[in-house]
ModelCIF file with pLDDT and N, C-alpha, C, O atoms, coordinates in Angstrom:
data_MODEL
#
_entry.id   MODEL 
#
_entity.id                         1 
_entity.type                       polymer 
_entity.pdbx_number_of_molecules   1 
#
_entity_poly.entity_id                      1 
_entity_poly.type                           'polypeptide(L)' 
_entity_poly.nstd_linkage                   no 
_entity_poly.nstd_monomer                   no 
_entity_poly.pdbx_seq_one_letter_code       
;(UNK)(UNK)(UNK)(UNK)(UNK)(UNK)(UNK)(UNK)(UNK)(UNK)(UNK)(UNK)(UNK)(UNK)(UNK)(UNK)
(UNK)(UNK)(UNK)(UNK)(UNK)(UNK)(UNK)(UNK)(UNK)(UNK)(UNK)(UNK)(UNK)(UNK)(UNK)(UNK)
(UNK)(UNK)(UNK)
;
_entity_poly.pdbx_seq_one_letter_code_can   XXXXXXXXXXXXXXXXXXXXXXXXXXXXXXXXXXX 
_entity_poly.pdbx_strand_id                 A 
#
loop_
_entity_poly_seq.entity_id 
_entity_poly_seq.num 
_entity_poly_seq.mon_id 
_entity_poly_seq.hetero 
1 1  UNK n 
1 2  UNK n 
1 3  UNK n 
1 4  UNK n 
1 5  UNK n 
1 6  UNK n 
1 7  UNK n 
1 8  UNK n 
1 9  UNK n 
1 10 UNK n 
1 11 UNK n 
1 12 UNK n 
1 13 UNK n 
1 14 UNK n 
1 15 UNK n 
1 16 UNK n 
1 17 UNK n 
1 18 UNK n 
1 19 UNK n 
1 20 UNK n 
1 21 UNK n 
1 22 UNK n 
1 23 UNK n 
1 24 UNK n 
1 25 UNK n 
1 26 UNK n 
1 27 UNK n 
1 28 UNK n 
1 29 UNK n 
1 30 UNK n 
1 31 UNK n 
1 32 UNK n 
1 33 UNK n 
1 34 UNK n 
1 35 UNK n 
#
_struct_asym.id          A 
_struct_asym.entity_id   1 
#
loop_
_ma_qa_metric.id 
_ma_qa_metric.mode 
_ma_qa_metric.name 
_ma_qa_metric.software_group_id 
_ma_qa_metric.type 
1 global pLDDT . pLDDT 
2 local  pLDDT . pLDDT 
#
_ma_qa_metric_global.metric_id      1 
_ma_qa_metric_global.metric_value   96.91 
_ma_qa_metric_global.model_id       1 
_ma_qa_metric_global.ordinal_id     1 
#
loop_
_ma_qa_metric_local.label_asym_id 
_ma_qa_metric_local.label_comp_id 
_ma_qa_metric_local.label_seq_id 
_ma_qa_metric_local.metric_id 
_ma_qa_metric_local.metric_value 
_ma_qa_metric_local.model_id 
_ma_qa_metric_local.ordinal_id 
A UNK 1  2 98.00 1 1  
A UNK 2  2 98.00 1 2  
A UNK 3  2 98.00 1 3  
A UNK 4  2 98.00 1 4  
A UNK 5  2 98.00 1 5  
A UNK 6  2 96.00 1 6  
A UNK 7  2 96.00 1 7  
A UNK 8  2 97.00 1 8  
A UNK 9  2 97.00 1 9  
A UNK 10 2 95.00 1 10 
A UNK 11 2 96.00 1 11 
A UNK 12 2 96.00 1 12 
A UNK 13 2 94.00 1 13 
A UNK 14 2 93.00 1 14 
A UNK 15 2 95.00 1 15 
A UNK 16 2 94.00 1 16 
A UNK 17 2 94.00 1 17 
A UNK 18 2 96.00 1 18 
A UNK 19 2 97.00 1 19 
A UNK 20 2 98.00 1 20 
A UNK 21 2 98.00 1 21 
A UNK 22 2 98.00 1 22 
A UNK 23 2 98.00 1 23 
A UNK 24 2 98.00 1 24 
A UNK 25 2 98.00 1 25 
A UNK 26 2 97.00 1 26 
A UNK 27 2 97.00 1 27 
A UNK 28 2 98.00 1 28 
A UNK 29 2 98.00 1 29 
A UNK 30 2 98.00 1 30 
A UNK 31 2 98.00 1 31 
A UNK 32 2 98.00 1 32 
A UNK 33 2 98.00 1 33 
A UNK 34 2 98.00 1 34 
A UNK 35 2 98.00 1 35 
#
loop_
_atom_site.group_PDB 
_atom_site.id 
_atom_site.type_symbol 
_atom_site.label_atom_id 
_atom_site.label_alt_id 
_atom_site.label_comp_id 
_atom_site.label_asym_id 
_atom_site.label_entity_id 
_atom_site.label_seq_id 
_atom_site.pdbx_PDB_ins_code 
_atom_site.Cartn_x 
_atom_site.Cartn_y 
_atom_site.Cartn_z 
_atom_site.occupancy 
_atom_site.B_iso_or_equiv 
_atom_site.pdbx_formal_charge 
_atom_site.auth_seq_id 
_atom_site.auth_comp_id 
_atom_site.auth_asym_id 
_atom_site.auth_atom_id 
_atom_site.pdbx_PDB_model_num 
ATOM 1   N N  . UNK A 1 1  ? 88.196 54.397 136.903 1.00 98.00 ? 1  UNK A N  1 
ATOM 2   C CA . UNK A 1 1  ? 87.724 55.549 136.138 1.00 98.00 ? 1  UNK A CA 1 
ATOM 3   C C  . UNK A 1 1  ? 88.259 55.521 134.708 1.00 98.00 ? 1  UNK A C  1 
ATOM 4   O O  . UNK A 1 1  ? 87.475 55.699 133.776 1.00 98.00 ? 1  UNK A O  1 
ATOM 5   N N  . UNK A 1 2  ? 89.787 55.267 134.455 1.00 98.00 ? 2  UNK A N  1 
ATOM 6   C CA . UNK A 1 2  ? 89.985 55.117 133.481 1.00 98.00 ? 2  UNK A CA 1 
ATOM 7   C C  . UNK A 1 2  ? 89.829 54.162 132.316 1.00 98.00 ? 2  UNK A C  1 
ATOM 8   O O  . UNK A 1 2  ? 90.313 54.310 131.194 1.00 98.00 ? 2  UNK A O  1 
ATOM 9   N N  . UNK A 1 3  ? 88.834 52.831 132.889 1.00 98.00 ? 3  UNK A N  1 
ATOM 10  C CA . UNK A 1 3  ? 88.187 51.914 132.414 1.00 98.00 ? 3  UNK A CA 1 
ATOM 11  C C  . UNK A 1 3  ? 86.751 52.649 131.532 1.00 98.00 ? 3  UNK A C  1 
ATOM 12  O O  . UNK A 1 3  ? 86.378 52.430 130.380 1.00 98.00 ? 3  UNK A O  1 
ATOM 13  N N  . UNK A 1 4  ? 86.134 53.625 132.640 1.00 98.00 ? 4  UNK A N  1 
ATOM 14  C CA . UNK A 1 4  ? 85.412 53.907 131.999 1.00 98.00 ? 4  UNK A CA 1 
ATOM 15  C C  . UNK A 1 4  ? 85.326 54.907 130.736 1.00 98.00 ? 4  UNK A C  1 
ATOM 16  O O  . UNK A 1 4  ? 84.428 54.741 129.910 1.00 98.00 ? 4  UNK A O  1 
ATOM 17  N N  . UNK A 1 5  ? 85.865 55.502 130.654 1.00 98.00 ? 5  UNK A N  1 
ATOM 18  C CA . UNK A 1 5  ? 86.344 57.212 130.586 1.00 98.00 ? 5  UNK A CA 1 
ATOM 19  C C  . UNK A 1 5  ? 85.853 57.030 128.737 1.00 98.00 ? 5  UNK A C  1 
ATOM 20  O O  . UNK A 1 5  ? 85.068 57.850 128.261 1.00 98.00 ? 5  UNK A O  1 
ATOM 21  N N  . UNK A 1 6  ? 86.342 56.053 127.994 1.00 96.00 ? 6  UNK A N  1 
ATOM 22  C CA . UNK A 1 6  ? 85.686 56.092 126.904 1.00 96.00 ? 6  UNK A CA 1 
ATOM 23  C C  . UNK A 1 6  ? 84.446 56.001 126.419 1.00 96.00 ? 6  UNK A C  1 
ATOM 24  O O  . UNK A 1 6  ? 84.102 56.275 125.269 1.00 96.00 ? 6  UNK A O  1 
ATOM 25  N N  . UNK A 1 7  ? 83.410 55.409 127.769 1.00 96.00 ? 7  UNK A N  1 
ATOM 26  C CA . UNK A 1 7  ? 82.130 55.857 127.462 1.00 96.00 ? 7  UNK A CA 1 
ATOM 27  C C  . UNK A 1 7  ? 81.449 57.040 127.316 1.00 96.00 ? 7  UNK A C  1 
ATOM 28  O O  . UNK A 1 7  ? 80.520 57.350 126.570 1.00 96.00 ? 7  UNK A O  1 
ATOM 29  N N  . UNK A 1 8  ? 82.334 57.925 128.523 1.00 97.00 ? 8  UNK A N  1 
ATOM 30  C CA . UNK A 1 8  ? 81.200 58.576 128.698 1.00 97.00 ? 8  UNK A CA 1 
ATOM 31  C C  . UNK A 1 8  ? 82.325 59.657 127.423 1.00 97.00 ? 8  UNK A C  1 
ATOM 32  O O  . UNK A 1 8  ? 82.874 60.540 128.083 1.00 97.00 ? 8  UNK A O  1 
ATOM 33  N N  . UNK A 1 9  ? 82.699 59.741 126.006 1.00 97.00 ? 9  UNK A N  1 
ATOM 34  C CA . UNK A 1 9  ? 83.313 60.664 125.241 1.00 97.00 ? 9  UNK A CA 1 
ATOM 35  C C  . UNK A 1 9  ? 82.767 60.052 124.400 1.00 97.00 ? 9  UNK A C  1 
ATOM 36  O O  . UNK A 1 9  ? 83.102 58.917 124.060 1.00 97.00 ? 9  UNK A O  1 
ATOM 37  N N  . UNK A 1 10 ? 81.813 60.712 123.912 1.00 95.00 ? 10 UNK A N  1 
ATOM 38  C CA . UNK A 1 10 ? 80.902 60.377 122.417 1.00 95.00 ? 10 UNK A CA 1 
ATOM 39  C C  . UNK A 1 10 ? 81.648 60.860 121.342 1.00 95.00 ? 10 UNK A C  1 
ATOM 40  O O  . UNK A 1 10 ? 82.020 60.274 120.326 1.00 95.00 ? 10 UNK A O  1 
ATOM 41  N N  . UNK A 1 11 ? 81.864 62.350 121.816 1.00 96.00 ? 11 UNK A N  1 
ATOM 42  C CA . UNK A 1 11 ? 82.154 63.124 120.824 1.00 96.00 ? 11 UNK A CA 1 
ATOM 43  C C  . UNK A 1 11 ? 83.369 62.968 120.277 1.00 96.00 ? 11 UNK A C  1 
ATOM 44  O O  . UNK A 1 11 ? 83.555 63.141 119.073 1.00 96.00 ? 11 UNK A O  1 
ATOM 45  N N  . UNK A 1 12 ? 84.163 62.679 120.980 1.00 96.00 ? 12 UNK A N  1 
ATOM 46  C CA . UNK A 1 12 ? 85.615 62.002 120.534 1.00 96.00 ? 12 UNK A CA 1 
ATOM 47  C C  . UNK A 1 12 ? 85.638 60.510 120.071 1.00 96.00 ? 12 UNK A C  1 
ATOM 48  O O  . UNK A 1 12 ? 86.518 60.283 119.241 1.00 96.00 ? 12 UNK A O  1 
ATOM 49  N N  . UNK A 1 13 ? 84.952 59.566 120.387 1.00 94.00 ? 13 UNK A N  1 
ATOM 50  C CA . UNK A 1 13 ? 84.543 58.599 119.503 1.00 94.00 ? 13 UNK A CA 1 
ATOM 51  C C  . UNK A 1 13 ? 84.124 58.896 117.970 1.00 94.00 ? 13 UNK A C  1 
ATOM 52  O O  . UNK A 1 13 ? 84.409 58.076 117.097 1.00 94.00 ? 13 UNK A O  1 
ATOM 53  N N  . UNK A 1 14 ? 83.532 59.933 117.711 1.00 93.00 ? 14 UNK A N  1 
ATOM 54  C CA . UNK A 1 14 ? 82.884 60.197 116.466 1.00 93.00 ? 14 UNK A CA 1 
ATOM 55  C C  . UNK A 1 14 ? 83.971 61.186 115.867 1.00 93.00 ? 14 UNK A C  1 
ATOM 56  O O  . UNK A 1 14 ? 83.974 61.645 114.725 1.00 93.00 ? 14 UNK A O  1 
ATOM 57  N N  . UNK A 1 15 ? 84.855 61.410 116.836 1.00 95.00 ? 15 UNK A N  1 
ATOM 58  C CA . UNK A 1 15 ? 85.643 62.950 115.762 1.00 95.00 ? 15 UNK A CA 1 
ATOM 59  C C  . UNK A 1 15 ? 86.681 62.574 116.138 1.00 95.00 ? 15 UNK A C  1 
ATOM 60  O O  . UNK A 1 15 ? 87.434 62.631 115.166 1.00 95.00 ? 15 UNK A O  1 
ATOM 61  N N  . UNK A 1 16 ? 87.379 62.085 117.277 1.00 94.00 ? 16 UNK A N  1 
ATOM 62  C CA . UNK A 1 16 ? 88.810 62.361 117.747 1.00 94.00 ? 16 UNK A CA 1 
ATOM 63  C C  . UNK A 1 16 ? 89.817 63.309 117.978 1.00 94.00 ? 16 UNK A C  1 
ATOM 64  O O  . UNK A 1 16 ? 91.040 63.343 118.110 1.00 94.00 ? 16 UNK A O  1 
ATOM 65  N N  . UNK A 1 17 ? 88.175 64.597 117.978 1.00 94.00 ? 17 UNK A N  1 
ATOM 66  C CA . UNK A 1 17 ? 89.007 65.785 118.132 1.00 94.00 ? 17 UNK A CA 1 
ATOM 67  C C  . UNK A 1 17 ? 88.971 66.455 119.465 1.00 94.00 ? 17 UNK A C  1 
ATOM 68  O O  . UNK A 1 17 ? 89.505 67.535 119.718 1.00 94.00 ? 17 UNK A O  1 
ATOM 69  N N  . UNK A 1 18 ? 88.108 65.511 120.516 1.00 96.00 ? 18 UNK A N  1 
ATOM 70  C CA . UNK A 1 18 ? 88.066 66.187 121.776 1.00 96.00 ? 18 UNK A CA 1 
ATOM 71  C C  . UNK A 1 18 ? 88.350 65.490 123.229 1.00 96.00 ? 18 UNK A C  1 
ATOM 72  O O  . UNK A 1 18 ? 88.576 64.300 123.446 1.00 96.00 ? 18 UNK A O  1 
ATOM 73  N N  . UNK A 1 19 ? 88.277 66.550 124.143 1.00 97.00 ? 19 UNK A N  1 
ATOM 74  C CA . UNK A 1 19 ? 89.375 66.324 125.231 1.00 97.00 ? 19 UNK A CA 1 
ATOM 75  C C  . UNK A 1 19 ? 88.145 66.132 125.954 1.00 97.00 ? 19 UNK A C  1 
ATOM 76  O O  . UNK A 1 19 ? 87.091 66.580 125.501 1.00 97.00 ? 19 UNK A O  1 
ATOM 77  N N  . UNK A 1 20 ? 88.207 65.321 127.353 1.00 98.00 ? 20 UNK A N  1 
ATOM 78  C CA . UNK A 1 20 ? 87.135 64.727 127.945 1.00 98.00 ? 20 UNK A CA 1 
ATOM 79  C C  . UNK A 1 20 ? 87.535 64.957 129.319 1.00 98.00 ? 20 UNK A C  1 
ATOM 80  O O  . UNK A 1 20 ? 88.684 64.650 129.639 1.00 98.00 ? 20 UNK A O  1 
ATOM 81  N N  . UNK A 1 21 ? 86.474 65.625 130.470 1.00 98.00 ? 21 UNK A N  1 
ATOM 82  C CA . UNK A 1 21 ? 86.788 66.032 131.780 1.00 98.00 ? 21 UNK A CA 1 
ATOM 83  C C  . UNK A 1 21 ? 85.709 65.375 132.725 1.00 98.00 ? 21 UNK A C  1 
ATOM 84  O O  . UNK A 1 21 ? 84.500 65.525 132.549 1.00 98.00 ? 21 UNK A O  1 
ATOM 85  N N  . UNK A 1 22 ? 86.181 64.742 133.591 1.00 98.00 ? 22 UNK A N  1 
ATOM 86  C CA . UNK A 1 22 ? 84.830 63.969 134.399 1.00 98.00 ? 22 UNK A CA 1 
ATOM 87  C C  . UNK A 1 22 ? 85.317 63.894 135.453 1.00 98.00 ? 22 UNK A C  1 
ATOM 88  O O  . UNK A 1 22 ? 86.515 63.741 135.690 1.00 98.00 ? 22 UNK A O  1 
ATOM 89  N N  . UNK A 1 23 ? 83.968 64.049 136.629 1.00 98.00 ? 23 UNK A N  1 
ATOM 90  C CA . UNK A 1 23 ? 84.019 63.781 137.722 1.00 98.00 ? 23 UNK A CA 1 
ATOM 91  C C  . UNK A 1 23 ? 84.036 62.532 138.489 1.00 98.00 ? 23 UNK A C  1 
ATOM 92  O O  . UNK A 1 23 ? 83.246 61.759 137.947 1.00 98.00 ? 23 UNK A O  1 
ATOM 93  N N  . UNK A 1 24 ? 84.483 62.098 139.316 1.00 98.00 ? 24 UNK A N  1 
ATOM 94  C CA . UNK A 1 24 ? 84.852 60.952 139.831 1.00 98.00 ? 24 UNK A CA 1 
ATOM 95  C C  . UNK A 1 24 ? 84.509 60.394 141.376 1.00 98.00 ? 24 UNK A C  1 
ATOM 96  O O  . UNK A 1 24 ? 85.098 60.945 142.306 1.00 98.00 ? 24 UNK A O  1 
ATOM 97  N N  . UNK A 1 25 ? 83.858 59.647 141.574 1.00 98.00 ? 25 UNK A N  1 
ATOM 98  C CA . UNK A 1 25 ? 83.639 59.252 143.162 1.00 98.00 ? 25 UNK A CA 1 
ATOM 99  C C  . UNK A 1 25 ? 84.535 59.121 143.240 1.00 98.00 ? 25 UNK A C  1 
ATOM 100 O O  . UNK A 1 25 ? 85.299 59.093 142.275 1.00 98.00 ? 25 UNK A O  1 
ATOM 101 N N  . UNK A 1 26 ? 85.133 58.866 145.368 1.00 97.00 ? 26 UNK A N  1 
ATOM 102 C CA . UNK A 1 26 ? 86.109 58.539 145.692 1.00 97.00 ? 26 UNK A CA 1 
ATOM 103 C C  . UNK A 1 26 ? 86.735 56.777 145.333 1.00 97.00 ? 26 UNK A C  1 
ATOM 104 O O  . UNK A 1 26 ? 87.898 56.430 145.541 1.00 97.00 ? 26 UNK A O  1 
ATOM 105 N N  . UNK A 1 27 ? 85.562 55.802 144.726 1.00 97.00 ? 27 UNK A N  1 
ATOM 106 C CA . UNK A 1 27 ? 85.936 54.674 144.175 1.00 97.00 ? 27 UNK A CA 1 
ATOM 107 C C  . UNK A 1 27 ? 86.367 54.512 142.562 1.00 97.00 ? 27 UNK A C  1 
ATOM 108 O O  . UNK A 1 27 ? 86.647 53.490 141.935 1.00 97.00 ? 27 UNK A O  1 
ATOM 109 N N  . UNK A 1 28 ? 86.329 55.508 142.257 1.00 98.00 ? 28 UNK A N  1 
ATOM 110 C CA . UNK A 1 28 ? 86.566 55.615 140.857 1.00 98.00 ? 28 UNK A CA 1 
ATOM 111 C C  . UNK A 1 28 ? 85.081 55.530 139.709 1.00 98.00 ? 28 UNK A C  1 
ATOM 112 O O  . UNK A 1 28 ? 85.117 54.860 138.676 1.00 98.00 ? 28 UNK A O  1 
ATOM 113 N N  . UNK A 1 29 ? 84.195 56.112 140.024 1.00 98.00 ? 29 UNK A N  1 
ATOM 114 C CA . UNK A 1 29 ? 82.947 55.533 139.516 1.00 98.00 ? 29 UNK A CA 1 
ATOM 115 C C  . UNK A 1 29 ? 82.167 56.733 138.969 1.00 98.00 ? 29 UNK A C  1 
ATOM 116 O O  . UNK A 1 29 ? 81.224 57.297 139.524 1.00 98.00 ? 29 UNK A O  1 
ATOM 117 N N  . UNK A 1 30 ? 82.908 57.127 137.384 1.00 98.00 ? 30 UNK A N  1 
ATOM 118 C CA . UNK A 1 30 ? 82.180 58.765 136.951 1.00 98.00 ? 30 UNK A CA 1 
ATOM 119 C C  . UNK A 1 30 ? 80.723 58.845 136.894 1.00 98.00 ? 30 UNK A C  1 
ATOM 120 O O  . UNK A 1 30 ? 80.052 58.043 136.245 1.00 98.00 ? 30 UNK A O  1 
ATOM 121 N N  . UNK A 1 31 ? 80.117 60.037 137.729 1.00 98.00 ? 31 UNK A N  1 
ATOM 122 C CA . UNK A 1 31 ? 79.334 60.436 137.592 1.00 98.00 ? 31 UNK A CA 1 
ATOM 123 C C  . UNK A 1 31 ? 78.641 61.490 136.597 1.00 98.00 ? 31 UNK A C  1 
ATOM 124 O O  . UNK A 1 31 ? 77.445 61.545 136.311 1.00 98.00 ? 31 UNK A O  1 
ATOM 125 N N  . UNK A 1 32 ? 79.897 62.482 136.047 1.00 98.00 ? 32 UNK A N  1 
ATOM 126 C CA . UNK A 1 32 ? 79.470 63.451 135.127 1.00 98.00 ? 32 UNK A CA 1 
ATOM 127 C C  . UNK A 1 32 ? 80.847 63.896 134.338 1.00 98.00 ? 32 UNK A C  1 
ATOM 128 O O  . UNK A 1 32 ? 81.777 64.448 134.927 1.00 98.00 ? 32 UNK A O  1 
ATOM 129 N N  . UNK A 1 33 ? 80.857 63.627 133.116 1.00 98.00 ? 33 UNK A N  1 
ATOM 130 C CA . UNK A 1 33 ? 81.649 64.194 132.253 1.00 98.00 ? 33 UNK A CA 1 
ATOM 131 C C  . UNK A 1 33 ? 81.343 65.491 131.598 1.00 98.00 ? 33 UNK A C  1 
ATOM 132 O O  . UNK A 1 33 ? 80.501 66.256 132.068 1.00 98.00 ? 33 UNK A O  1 
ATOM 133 N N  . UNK A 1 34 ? 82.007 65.745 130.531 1.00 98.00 ? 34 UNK A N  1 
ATOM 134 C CA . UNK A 1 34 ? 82.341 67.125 129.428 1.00 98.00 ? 34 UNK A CA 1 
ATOM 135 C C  . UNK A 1 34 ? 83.185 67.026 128.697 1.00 98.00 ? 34 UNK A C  1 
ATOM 136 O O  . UNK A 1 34 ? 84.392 66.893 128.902 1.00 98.00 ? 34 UNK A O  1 
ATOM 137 N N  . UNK A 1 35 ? 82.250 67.121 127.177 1.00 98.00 ? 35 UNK A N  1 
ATOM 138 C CA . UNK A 1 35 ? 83.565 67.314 126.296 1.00 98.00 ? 35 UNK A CA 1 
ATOM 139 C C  . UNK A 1 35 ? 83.766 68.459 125.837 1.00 98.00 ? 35 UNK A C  1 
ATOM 140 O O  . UNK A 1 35 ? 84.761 68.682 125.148 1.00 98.00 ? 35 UNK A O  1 
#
């Protein structure tokens, strides 16, 4: 999950001003974030 976790944060890619919350299968495999 934490491999992925910078994809799915656009908005913090572009600003670095935000905090990123995502859901996670039990294999580690996000299905739905929020920034």
């Amino acid at each position: 999950a934490l491999q992925q976790l910078p994809n799915w944060q656009p908005l913090r890619a572009a600003t670095g001003a935000c905090h990123g919350a995502a859901w996670c299968s039990a294999d580690g495999e996000i299905i739905v974030s929020r920034e």
